[in-house]
PDB file of N, CA and C in Angstrom:
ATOM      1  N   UNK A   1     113.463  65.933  82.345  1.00  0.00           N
ATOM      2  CA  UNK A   1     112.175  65.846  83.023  1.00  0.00           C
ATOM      3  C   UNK A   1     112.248  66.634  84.331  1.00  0.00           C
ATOM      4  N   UNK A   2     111.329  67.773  84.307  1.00  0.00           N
ATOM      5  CA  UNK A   2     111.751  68.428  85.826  1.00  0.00           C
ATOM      6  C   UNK A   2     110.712  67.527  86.676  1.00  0.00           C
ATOM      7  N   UNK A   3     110.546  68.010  88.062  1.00  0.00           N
ATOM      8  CA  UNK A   3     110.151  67.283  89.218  1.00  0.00           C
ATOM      9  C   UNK A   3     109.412  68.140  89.903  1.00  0.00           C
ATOM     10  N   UNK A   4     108.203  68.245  90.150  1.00  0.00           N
ATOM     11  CA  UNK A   4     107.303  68.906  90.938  1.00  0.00           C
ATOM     12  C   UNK A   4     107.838  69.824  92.799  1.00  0.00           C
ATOM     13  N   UNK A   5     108.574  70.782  92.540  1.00  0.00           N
ATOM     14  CA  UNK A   5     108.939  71.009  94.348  1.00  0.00           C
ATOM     15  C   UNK A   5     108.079  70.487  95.253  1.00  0.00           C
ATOM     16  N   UNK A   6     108.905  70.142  96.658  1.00  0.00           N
ATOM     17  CA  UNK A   6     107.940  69.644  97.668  1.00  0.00           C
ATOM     18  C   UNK A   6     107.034  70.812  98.824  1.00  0.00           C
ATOM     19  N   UNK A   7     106.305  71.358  98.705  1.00  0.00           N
ATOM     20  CA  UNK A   7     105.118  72.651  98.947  1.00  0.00           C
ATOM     21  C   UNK A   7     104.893  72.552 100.128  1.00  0.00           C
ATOM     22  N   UNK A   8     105.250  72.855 100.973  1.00  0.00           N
ATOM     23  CA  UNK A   8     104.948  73.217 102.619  1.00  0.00           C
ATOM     24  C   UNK A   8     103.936  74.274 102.927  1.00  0.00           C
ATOM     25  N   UNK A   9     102.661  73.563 103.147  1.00  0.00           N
ATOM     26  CA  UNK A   9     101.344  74.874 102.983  1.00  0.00           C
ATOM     27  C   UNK A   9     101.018  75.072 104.124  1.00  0.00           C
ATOM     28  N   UNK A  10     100.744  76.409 104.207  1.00  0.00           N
ATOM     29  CA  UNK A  10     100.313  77.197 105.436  1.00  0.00           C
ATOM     30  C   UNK A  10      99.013  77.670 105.480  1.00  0.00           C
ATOM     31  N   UNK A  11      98.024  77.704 106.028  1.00  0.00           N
ATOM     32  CA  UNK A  11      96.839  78.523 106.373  1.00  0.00           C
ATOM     33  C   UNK A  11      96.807  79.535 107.499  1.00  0.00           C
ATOM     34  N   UNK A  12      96.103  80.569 107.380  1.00  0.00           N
ATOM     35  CA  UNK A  12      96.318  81.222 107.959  1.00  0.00           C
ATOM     36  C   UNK A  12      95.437  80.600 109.467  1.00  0.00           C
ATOM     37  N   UNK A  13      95.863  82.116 110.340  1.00  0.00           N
ATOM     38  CA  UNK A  13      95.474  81.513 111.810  1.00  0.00           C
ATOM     39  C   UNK A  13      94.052  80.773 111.774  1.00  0.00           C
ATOM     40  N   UNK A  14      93.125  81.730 111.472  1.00  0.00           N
ATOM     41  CA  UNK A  14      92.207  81.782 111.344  1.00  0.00           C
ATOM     42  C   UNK A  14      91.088  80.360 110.763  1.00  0.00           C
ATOM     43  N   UNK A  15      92.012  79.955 110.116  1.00  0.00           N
ATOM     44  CA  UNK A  15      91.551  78.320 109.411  1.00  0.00           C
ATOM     45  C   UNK A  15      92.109  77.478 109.984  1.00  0.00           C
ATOM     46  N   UNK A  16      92.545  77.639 111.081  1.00  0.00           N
ATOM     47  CA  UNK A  16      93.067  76.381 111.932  1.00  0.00           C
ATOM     48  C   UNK A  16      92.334  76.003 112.818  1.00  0.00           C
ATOM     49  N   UNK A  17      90.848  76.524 112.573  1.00  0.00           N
ATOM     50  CA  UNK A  17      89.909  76.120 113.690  1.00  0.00           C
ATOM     51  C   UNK A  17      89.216  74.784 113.318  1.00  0.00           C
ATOM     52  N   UNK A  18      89.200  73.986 114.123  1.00  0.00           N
ATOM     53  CA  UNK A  18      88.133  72.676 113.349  1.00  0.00           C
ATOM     54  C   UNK A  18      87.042  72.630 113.003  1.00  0.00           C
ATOM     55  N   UNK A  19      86.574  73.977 113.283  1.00  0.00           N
ATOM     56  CA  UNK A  19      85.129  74.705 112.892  1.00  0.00           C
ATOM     57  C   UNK A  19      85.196  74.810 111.552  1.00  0.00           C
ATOM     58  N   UNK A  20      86.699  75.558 110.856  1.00  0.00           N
ATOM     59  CA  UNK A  20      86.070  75.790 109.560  1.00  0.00           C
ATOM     60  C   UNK A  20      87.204  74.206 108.797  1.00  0.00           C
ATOM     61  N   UNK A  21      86.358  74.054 107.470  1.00  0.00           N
ATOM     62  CA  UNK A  21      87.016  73.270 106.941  1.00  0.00           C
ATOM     63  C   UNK A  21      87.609  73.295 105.406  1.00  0.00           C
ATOM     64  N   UNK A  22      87.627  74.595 105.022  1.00  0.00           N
ATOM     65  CA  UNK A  22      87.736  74.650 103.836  1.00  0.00           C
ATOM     66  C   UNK A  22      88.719  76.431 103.884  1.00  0.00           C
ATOM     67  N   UNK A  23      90.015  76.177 103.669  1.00  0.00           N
ATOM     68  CA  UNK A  23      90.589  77.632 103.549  1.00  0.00           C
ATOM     69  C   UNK A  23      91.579  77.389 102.010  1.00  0.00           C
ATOM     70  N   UNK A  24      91.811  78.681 101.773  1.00  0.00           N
ATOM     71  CA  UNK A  24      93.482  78.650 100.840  1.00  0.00           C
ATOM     72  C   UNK A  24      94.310  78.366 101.924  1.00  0.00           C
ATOM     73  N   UNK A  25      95.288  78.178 101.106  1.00  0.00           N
ATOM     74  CA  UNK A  25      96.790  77.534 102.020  1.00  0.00           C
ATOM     75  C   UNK A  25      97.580  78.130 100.623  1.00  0.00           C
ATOM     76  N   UNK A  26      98.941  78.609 101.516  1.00  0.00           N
ATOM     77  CA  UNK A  26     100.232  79.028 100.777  1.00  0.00           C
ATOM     78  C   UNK A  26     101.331  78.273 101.146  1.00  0.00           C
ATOM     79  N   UNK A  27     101.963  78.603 100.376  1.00  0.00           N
ATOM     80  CA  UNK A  27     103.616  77.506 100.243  1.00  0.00           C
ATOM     81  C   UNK A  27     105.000  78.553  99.719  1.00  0.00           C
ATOM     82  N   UNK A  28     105.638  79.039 100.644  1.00  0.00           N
ATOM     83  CA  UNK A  28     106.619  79.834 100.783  1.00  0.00           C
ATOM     84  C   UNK A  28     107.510  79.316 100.339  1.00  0.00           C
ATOM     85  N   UNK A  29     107.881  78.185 100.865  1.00  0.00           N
ATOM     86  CA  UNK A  29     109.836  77.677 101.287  1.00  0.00           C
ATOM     87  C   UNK A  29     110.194  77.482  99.956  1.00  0.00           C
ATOM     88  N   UNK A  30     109.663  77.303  98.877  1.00  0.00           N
ATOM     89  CA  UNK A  30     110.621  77.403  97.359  1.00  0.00           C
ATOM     90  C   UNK A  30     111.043  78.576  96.804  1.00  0.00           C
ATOM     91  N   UNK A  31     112.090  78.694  97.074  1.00  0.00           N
ATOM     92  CA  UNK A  31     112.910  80.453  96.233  1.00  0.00           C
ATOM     93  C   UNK A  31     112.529  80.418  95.216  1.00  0.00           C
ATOM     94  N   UNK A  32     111.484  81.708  95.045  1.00  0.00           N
ATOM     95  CA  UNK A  32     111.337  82.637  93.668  1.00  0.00           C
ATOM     96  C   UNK A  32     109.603  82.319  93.695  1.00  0.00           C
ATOM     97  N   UNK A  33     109.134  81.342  94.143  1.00  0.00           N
ATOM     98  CA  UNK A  33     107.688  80.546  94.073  1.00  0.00           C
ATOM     99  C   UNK A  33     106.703  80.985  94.871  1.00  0.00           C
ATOM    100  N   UNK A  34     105.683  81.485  94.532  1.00  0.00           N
ATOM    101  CA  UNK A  34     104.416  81.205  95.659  1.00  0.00           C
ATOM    102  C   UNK A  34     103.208  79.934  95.281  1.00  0.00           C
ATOM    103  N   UNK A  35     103.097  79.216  95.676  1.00  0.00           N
ATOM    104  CA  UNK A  35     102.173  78.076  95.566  1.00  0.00           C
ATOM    105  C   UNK A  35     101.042  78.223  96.560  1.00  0.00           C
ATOM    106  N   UNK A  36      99.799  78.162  95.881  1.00  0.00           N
ATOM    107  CA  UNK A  36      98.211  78.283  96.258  1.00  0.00           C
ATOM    108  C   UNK A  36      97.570  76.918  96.129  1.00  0.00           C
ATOM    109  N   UNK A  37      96.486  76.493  96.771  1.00  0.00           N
ATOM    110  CA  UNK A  37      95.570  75.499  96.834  1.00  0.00           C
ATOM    111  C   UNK A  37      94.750  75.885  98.020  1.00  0.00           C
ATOM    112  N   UNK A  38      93.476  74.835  97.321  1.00  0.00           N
ATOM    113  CA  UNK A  38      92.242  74.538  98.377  1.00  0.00           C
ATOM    114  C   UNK A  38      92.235  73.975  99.299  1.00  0.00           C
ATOM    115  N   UNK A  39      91.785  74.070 100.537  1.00  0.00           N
ATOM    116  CA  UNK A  39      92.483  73.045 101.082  1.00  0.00           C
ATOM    117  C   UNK A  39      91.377  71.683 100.757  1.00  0.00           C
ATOM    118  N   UNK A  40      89.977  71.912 100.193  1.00  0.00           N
ATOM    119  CA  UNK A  40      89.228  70.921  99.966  1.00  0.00           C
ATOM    120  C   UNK A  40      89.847  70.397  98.642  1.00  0.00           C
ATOM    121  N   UNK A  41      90.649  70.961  97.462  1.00  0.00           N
ATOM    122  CA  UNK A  41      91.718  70.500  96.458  1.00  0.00           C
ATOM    123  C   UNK A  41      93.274  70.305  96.418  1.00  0.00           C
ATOM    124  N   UNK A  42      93.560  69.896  97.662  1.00  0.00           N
ATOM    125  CA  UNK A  42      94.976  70.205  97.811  1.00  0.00           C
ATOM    126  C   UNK A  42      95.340  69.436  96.476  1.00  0.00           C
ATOM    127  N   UNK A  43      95.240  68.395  95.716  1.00  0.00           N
ATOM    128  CA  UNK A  43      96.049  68.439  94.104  1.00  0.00           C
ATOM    129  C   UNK A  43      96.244  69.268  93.467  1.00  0.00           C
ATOM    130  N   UNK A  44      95.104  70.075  93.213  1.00  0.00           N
ATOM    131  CA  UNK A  44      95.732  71.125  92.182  1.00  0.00           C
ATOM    132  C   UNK A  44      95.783  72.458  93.198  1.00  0.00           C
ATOM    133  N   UNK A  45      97.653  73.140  92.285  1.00  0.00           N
ATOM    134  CA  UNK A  45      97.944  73.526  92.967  1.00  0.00           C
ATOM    135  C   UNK A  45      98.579  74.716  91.952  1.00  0.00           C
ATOM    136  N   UNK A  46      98.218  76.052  92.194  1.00  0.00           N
ATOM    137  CA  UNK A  46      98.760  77.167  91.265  1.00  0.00           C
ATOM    138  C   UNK A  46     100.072  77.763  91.589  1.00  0.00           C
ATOM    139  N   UNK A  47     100.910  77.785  90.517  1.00  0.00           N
ATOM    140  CA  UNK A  47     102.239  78.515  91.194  1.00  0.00           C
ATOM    141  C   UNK A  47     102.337  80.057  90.126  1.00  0.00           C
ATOM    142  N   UNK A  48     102.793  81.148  90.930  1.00  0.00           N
ATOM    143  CA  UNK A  48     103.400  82.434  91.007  1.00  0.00           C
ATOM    144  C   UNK A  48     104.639  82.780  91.181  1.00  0.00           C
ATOM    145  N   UNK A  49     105.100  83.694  90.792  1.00  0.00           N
ATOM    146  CA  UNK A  49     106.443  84.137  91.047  1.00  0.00           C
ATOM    147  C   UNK A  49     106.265  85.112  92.152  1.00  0.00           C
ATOM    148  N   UNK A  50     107.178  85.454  92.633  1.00  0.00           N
ATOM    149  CA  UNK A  50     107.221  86.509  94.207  1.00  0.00           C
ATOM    150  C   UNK A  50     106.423  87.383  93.527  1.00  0.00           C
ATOM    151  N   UNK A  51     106.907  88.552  92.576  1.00  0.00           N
ATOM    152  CA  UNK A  51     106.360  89.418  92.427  1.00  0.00           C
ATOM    153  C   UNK A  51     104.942  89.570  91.944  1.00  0.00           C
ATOM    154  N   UNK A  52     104.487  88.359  91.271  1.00  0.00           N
ATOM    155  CA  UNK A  52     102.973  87.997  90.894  1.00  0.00           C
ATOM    156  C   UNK A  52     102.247  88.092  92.235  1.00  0.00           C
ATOM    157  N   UNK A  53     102.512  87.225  93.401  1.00  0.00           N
ATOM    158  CA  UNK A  53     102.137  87.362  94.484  1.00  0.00           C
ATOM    159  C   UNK A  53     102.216  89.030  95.146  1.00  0.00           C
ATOM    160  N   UNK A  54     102.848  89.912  95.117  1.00  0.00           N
ATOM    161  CA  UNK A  54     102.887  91.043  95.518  1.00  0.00           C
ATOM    162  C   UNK A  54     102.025  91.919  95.181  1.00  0.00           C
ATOM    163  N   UNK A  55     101.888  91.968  93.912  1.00  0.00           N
ATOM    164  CA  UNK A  55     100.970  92.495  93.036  1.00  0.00           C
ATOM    165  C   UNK A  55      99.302  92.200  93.485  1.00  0.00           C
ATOM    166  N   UNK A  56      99.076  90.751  93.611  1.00  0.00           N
ATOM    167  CA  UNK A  56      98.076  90.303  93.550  1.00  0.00           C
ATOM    168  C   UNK A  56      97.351  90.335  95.672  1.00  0.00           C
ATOM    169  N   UNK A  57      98.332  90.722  96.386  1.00  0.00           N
ATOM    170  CA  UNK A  57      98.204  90.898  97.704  1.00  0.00           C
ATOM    171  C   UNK A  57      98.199  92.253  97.584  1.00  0.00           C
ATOM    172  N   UNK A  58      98.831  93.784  96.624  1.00  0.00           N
ATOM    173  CA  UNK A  58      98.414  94.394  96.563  1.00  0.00           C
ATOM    174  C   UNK A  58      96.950  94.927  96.808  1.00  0.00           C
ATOM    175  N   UNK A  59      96.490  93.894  95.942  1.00  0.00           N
ATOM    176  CA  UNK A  59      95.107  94.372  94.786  1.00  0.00           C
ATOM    177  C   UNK A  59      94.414  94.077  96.128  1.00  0.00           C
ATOM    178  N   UNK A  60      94.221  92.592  96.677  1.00  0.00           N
ATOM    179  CA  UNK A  60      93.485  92.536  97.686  1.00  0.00           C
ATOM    180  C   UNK A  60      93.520  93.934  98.359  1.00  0.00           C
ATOM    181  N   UNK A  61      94.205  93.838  99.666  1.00  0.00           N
ATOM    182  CA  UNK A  61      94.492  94.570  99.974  1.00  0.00           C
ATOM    183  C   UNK A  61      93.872  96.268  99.998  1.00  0.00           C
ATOM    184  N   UNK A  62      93.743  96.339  98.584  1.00  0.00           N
ATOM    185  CA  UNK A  62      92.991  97.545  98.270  1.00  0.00           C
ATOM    186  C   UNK A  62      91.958  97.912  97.984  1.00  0.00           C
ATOM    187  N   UNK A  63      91.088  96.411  98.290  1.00  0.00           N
ATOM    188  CA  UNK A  63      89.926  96.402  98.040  1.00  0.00           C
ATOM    189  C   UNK A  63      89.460  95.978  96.600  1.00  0.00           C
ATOM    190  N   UNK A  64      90.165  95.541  95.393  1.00  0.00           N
ATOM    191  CA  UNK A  64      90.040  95.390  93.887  1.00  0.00           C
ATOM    192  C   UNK A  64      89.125  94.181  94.034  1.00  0.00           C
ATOM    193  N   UNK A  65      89.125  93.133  95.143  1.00  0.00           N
ATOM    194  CA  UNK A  65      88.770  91.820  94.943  1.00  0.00           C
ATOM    195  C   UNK A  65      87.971  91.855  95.847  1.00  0.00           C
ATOM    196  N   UNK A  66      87.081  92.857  96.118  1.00  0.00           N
ATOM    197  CA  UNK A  66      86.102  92.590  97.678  1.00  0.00           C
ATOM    198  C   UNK A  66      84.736  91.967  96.891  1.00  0.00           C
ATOM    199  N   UNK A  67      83.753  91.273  97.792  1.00  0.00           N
ATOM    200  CA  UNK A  67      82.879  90.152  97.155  1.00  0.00           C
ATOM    201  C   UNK A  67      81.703  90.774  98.004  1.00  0.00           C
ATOM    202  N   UNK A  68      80.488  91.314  97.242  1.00  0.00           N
ATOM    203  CA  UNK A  68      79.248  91.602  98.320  1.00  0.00           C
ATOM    204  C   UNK A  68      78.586  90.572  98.194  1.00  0.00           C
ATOM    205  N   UNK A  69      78.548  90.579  99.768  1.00  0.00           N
ATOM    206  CA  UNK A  69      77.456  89.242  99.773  1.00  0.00           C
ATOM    207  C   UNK A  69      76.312  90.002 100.829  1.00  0.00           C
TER     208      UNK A  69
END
């Protein structure tokens, strides 16, 4: 039976205001893992491998995922 790692989530600066209340949060400290959540869903919680994450901060990054509003 494996065991769920324990996920130390981070938001960025920017969502640490008490103004906003709803950001993603990441979870570093498990080797090989990137872990995502809402922070309005912190239960569910998506995990990646490093390089999935690289890829996918790529894409941002380059504009692949920009949203017109």
């Amino acid at each position: 039976m494996s065991t769920i790692p324990e996920f130390e989530f981070a938001s960025a600066a920017a969502c640490r205001d008490a103004k906003v209340n709803n950001c993603p949060e990441v979870a570093l400290n498990v080797p090989g893992v990137v872990a995502l959540r809402d922070s309005e869903r912190p239960d569910t919680i998506v995990t990646m491998t490093v390089g999935q994450w690289a890829t996918l901060t790529d894409a941002v990054k380059a504009g692949e995922f920009d949203v017109t509003v």
